[in-house]
C-alpha atoms as a PDB file:
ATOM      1  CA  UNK A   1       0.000   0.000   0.000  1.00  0.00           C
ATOM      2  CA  UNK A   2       1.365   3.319  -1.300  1.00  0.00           C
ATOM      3  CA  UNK A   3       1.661   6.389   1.760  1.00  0.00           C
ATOM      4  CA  UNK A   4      -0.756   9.657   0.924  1.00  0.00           C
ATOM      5  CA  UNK A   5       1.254  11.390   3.382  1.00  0.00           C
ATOM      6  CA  UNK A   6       4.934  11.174   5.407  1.00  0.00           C
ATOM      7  CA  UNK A   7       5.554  12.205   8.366  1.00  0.00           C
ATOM      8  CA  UNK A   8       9.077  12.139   9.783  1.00  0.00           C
ATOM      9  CA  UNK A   9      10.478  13.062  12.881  1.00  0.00           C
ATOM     10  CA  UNK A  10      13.853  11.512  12.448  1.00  0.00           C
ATOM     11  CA  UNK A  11      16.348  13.604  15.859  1.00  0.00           C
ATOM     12  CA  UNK A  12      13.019  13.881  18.038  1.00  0.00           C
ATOM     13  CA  UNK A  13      12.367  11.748  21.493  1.00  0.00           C
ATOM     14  CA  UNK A  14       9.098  10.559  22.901  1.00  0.00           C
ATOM     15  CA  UNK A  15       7.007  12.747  23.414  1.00  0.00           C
ATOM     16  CA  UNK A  16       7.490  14.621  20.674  1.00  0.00           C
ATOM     17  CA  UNK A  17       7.112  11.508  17.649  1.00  0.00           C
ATOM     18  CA  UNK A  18       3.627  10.794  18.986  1.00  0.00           C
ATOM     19  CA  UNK A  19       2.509  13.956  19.512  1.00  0.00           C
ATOM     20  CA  UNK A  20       3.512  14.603  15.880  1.00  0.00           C
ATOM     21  CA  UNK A  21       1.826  11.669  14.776  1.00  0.00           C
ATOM     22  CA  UNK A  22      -1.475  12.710  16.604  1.00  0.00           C
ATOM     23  CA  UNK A  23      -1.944  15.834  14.935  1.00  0.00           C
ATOM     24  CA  UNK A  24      -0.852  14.281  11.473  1.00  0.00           C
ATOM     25  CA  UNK A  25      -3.408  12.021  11.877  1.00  0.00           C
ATOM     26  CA  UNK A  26      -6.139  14.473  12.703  1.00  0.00           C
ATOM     27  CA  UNK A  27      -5.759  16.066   9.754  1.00  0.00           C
ATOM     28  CA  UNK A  28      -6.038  13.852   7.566  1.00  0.00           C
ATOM     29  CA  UNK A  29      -8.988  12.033   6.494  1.00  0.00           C
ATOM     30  CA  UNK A  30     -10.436   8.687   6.003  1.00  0.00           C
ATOM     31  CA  UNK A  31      -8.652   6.208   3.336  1.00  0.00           C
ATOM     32  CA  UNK A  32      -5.741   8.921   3.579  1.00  0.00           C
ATOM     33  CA  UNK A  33      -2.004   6.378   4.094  1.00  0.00           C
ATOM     34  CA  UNK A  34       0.316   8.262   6.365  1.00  0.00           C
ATOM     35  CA  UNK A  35       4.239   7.120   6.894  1.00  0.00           C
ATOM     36  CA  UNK A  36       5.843   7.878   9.547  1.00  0.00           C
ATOM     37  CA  UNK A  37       9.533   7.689  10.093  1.00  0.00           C
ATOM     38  CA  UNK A  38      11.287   7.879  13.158  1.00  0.00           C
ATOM     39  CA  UNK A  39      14.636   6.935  15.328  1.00  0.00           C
ATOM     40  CA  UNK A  40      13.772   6.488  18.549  1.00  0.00           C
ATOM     41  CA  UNK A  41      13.069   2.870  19.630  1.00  0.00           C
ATOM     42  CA  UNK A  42      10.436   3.921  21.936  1.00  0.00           C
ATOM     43  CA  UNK A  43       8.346   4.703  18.931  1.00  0.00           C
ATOM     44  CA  UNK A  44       7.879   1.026  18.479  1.00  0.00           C
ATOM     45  CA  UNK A  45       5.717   0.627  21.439  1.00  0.00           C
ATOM     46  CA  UNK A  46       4.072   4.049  21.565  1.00  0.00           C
ATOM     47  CA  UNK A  47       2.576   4.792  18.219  1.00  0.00           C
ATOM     48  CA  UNK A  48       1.368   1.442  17.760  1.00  0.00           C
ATOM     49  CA  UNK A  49      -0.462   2.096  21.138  1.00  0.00           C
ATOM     50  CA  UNK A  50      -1.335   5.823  19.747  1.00  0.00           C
ATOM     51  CA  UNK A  51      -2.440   3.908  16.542  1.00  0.00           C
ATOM     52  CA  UNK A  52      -4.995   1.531  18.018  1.00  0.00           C
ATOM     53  CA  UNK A  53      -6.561   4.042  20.700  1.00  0.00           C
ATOM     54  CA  UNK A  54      -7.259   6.499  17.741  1.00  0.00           C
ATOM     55  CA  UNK A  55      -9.214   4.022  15.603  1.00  0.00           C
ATOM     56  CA  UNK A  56      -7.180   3.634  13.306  1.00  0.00           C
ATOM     57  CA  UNK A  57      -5.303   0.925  11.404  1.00  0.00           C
ATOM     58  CA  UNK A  58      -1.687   0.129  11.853  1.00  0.00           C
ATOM     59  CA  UNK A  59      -0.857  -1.502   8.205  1.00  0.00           C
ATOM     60  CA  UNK A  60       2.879  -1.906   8.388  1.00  0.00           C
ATOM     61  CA  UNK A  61       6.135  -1.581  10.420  1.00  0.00           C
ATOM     62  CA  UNK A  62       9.610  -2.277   9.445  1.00  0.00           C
ATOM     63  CA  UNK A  63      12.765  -1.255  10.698  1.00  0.00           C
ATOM     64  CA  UNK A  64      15.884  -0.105   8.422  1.00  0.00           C
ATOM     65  CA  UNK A  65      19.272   0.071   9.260  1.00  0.00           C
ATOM     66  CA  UNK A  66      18.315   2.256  13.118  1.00  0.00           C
ATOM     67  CA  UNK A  67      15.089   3.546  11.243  1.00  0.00           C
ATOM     68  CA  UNK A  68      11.906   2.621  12.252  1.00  0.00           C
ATOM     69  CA  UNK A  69       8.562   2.931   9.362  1.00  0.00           C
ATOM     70  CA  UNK A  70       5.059   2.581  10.644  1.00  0.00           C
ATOM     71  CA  UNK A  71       2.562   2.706   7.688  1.00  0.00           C
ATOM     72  CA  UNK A  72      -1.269   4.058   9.082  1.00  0.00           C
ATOM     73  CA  UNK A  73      -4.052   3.937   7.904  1.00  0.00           C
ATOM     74  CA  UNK A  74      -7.263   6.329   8.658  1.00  0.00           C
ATOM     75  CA  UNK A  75      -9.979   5.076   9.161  1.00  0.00           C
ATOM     76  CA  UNK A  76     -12.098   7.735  10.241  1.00  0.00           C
ATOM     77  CA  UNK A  77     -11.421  11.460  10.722  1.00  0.00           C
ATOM     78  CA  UNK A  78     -11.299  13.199  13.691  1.00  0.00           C
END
């Protein structure tokens, strides 16, 4: 599945990834694919968590070479 939209917030810590991805999401809108790329590894338990309480659908993660990808989808707007 091809990303609609990229967020990356490679040099931030937590908070600042999720927050990031919060008000990405919010503004997009339903069917929209947003990527988000990130470096800090606690990104790979706190926007999946972000992910799911939102309502939305977490379609893909992969990590590359220190890099960590999280394709979303939305699946409602908010």
């Amino acid at each position: 599945m091809q990303a609609t939209h990229q967020l990356n917030v490679l040099g931030y810590l937590c908070p600042i990834p999720v927050a990031e991805a919060k008000k990405a999401l919010r503004e997009l809108t339903t069917g929209h694919i947003l990527e988000i790329i990130a470096d800090d590894p606690e990104t790979q338990h706190d926007l999946p968590l972000l992910i799911d309480r939102t309502g939305h659908e977490l379609i893909e993660t992969r990590e590359e070479a220190g890099e960590f990808f999280f394709l979303v989808k939305v699946l409602q707007d908010d």
